[in-house]
Protein backbone atom coordinates (compact mmCIF):
# COMPACT_ATOMS: atom_id res chain seq x y z
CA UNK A 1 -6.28 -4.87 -2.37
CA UNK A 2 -8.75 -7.05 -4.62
CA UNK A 3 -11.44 -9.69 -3.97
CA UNK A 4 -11.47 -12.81 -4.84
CA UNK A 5 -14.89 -12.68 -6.09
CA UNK A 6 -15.22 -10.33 -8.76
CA UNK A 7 -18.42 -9.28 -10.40
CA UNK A 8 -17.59 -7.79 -14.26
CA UNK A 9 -18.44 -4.11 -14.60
CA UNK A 10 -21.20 -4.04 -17.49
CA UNK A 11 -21.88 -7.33 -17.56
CA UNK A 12 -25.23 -7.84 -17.95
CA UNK A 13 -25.86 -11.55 -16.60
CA UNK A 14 -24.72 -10.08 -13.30
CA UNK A 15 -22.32 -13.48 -13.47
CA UNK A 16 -19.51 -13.70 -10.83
CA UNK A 17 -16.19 -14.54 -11.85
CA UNK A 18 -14.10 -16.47 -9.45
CA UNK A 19 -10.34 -16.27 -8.95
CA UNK A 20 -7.94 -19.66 -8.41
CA UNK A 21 -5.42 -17.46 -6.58
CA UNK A 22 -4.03 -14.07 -5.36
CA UNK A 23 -0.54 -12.96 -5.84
CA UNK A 24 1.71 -10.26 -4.26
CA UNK A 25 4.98 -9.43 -4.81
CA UNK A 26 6.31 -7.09 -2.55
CA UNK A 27 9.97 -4.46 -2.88
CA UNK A 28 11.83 -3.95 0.19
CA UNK A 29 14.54 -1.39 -0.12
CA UNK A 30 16.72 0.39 2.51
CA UNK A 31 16.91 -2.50 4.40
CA UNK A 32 19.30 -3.20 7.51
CA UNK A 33 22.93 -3.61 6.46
CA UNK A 34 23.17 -7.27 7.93
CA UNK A 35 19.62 -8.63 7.30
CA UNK A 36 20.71 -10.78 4.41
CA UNK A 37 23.70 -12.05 5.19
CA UNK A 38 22.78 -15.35 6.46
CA UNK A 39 20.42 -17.60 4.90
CA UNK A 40 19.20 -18.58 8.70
CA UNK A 41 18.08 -15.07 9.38
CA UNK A 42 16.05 -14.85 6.23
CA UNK A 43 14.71 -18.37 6.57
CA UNK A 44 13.74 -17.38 9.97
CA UNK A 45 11.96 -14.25 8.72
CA UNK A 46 9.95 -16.09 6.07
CA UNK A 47 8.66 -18.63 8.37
CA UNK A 48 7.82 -15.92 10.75
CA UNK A 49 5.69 -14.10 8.04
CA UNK A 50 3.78 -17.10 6.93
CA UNK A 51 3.23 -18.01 10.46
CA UNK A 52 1.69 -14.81 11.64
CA UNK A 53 -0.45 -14.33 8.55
CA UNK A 54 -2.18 -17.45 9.30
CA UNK A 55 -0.46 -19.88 6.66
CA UNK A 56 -0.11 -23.47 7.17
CA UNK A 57 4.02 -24.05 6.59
CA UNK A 58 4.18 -27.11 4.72
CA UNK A 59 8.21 -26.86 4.32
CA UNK A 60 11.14 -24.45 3.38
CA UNK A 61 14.15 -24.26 1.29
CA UNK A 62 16.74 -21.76 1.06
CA UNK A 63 19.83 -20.71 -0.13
CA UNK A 64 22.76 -18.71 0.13
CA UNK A 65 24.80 -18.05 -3.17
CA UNK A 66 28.51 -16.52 -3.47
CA UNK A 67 29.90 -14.19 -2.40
CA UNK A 68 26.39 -13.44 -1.88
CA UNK A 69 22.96 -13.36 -2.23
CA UNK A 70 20.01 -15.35 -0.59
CA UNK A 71 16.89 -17.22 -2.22
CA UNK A 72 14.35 -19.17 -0.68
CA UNK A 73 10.69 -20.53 -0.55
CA UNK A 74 8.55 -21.51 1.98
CA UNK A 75 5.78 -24.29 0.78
CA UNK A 76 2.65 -23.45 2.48
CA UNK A 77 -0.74 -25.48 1.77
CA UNK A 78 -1.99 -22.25 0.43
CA UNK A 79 0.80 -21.86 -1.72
CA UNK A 80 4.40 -20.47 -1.37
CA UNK A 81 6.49 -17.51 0.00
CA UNK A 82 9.35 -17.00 -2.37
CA UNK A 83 12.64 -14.27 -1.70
CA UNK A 84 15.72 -13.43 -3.28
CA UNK A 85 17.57 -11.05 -1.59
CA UNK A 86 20.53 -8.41 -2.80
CA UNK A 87 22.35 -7.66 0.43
CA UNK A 88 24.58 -5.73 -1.76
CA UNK A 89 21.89 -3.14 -2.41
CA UNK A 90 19.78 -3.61 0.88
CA UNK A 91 17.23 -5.13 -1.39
CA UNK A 92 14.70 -7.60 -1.38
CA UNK A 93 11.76 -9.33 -3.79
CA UNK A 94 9.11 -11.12 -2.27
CA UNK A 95 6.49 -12.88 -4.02
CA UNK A 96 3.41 -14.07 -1.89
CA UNK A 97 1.01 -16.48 -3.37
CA UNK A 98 -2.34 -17.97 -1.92
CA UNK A 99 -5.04 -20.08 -2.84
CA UNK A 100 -6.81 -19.48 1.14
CA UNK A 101 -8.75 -17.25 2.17
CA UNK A 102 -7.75 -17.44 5.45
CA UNK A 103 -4.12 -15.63 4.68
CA UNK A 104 -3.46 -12.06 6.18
CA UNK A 105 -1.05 -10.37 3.67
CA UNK A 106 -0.47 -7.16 5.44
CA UNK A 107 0.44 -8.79 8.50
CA UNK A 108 3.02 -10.97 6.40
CA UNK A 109 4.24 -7.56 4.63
CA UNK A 110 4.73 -6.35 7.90
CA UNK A 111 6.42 -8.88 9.76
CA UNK A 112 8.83 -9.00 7.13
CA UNK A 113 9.44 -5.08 6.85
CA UNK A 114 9.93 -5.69 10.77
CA UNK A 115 12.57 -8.38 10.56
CA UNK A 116 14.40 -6.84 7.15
CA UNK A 117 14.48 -3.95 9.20
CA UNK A 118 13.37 -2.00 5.87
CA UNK A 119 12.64 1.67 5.24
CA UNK A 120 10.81 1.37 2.35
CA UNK A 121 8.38 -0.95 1.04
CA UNK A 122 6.86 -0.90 -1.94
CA UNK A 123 3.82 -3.67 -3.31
CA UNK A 124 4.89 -3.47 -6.71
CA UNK A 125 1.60 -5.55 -7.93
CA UNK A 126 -1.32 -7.06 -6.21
CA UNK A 127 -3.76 -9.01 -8.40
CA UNK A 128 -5.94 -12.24 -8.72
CA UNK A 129 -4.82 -15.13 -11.14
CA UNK A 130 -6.09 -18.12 -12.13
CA UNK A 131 -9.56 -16.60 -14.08
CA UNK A 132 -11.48 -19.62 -14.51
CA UNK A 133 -14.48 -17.77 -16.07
CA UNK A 134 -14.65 -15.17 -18.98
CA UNK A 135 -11.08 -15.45 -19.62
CA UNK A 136 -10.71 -12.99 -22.33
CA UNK A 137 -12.24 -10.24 -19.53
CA UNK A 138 -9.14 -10.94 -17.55
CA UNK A 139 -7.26 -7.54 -18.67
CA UNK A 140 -10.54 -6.09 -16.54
CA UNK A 141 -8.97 -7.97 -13.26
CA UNK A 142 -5.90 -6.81 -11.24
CA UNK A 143 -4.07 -3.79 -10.63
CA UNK A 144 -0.70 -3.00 -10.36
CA UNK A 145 1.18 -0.67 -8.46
CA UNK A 146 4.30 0.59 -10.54
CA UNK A 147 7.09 1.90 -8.29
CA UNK A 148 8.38 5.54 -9.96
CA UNK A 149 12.16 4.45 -9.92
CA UNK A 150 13.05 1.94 -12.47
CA UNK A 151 15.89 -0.38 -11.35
CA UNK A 152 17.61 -1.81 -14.62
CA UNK A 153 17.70 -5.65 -14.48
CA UNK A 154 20.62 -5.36 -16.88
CA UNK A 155 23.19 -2.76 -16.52
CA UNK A 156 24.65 -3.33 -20.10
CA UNK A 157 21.16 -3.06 -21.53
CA UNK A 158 20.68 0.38 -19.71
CA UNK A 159 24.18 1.68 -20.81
CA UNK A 160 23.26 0.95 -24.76
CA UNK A 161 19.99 2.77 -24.11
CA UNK A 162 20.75 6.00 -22.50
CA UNK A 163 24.24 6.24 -24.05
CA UNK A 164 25.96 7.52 -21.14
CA UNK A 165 29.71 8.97 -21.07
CA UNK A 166 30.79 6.68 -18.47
CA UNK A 167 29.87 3.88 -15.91
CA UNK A 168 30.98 4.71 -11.99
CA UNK A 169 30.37 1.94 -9.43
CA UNK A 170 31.86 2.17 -5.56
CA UNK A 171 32.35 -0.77 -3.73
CA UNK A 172 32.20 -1.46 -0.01
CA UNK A 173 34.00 -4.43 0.50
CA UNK A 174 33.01 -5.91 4.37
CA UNK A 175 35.45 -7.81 6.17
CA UNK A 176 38.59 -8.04 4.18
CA UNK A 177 41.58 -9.82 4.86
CA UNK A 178 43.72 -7.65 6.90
CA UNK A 179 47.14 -9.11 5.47
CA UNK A 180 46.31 -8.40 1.85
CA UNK A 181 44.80 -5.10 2.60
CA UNK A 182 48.18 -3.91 4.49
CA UNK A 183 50.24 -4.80 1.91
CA UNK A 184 50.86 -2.71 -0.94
CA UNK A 185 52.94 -5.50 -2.86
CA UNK A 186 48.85 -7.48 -2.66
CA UNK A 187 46.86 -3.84 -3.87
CA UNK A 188 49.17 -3.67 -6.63
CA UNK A 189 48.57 -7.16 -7.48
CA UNK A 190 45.02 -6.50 -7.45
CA UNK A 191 44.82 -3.62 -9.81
CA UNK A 192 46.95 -5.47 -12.70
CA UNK A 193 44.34 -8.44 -12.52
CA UNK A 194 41.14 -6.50 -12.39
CA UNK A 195 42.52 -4.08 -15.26
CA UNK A 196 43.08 -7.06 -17.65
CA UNK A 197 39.86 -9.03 -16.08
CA UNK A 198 37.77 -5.99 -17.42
CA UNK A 199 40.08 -5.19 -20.30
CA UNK A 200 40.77 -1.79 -19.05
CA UNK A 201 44.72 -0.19 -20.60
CA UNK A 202 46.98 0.97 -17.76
CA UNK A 203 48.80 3.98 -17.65
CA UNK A 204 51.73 4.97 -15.69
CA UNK A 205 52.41 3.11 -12.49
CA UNK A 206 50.06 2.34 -10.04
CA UNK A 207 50.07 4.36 -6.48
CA UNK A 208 49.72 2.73 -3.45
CA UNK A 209 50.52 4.98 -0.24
CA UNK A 210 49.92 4.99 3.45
CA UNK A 211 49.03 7.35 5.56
CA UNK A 212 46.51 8.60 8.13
CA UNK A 213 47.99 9.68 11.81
CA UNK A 214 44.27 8.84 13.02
CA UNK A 215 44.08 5.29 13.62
CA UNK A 216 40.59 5.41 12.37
CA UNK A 217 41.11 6.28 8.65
CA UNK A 218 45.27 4.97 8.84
CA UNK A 219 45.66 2.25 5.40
CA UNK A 220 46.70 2.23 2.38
CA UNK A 221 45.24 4.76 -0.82
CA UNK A 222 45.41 3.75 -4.01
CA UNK A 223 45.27 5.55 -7.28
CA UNK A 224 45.47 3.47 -11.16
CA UNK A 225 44.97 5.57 -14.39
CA UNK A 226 43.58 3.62 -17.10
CA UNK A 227 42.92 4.65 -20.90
CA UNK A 228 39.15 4.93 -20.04
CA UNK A 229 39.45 6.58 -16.57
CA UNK A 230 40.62 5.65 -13.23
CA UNK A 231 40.96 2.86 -10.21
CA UNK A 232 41.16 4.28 -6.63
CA UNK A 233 40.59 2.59 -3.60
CA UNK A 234 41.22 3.18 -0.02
CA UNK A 235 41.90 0.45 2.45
CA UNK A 236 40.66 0.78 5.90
CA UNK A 237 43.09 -0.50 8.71
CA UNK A 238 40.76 -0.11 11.50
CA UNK A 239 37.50 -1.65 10.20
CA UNK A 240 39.11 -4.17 7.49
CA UNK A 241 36.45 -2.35 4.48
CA UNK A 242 38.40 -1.52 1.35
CA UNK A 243 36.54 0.85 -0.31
CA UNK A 244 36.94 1.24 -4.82
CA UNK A 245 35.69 2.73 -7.32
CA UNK A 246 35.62 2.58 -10.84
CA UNK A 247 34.84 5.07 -12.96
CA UNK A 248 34.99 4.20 -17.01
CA UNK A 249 34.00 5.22 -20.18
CA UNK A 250 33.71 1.84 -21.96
CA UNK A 251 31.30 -0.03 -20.68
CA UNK A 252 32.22 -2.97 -17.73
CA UNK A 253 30.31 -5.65 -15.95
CA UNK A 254 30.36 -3.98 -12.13
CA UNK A 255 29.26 -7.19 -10.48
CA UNK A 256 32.34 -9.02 -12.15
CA UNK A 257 34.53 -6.30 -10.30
CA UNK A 258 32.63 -6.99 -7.44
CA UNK A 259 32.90 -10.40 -7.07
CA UNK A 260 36.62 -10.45 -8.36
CA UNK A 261 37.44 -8.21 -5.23
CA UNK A 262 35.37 -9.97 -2.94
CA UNK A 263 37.11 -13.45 -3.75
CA UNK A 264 41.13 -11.67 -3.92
CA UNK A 265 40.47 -9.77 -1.20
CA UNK A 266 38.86 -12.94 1.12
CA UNK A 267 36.03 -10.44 2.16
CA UNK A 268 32.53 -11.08 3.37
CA UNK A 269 30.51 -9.13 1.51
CA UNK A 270 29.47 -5.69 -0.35
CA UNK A 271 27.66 -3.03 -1.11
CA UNK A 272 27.38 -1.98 -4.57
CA UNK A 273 26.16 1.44 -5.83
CA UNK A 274 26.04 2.08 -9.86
CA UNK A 275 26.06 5.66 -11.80
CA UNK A 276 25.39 6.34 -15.02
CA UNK A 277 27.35 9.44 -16.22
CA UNK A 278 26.56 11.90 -18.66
């Protein structure tokens, strides 16, 4: 953590150098598998934070995009609390910022690891802004604390760099309609229009059977070659999840298949996980 009063190492006058502002931004991954899917809840836990750190709350404003996704901000006369949340990866990106002194960041980092139910927290950077003295010192000021994962921003961009053979993403896909998802005539339906949505060639017919004497894996499995790879999918009676993959070797957007699914298949929401393969 840094002080807002910072005295320049080797500077002879002994002049202190004063700071406008601190910022934090803050990662929160592996976080509960329902904590972002309701702009309330969030709202609720931003509030909370600012509250117990000692903020003032001036106002808030938050919300929820489709099929999902949450962003927010809470105004505080110190500042603002800003989110945006990817409940498809259990992820969230915090950014605190204060001009008070009276603000107690770890107990905001806290409450919110509490109420994101999160496993793993990471303060990605922690540093003072707003160098109203010496500003050409200000590379001397700040430190930040680089996570050793790298999450790609763009998936395209990271697919052109490393070159890979192919792109797999599996879906999750919460709370699906359970008429479309028992009917093959529907899952057939779907695989034609996400094949031409991500230009992908068909070959062959595509599968659908049922099966499953156990009620708790009983639905329908689907299998779709393609001239790059393959579709699958399996379709969950019991717990209305249809579960897909795509695996490719020309390159596809995975959050257009994911939010073509969500939308055919009337679902909730998802959880996304991408692989690179080489």
């Amino acid at each position: 953590m840094l002080d807002k009063n910072i005295k320049f190492m080797g500077d002879s006058q002994g002049d202190n150098c004063f700071a406008l502002g601190r910022q934090m931004t803050i990662e929160y991954y592996e976080c509960g598998a329902t904590a972002f899917l309701d702009e309330v809840r969030v709202e609720k836990a931003l509030l909370k934070a600012a509250k117990d750190s000692g903020a003032t709350i001036i106002s808030s404003s938050f919300h929820k995009f489709e099929p999902q996704g949450v962003s927010g901000v809470v105004v505080i006369a110190e500042s603002h609390f800003t989110i945006h949340a990817w409940p498809e990866h259990d992820y969230a990106a915090v950014d605190i910022f204060t001009c008070g002194d009276n603000i107690n960041l770890e107990i905001a980092v806290n409450s919110m690891k509490e109420s994101f139910e999160s496993e793993n927290v990471v303060i990605s950077s922690d540093q003072n802004r707003g160098i109203i003295s010496k500003p050409f010192e200000q590379q001397k000021i700040g430190e930040i604390v680089r996570n050793s994962k790298i999450y790609p921003i763009s998936w395209k961009k990271e697919y052109e760099r490393k070159n890979p053979w192919g792109v797999l993403a599996s879906f999750d896909i919460y709370e699906a309609d359970p008429g479309i998802i028992r009917d093959a005539g529907h899952i057939e339906r779907f695989v034609r229009e996400l094949s031409d949505l991500i230009d992908m060639k068909r070959y062959g017919d595509c599968k659908v059977v049922h099966f499953g004497e156990d009620e708790n894996i009983e639905g329908f499995s689907m299998t779709q070659l393609v001239e790059t790879s393959l579709i699958s999918g399996h379709f969950s009676n019991a717990s209305n999840t249809v579960y897909l993959d795509v695996f490719s070797c020309k390159f596809y957007d995975p959050r257009q298949v994911a939010e073509f699914a969500m939308s055919f298949f009337k679902a909730g929401h998802y959880k996304l996980q991408i692989a690179l393969r080489q």
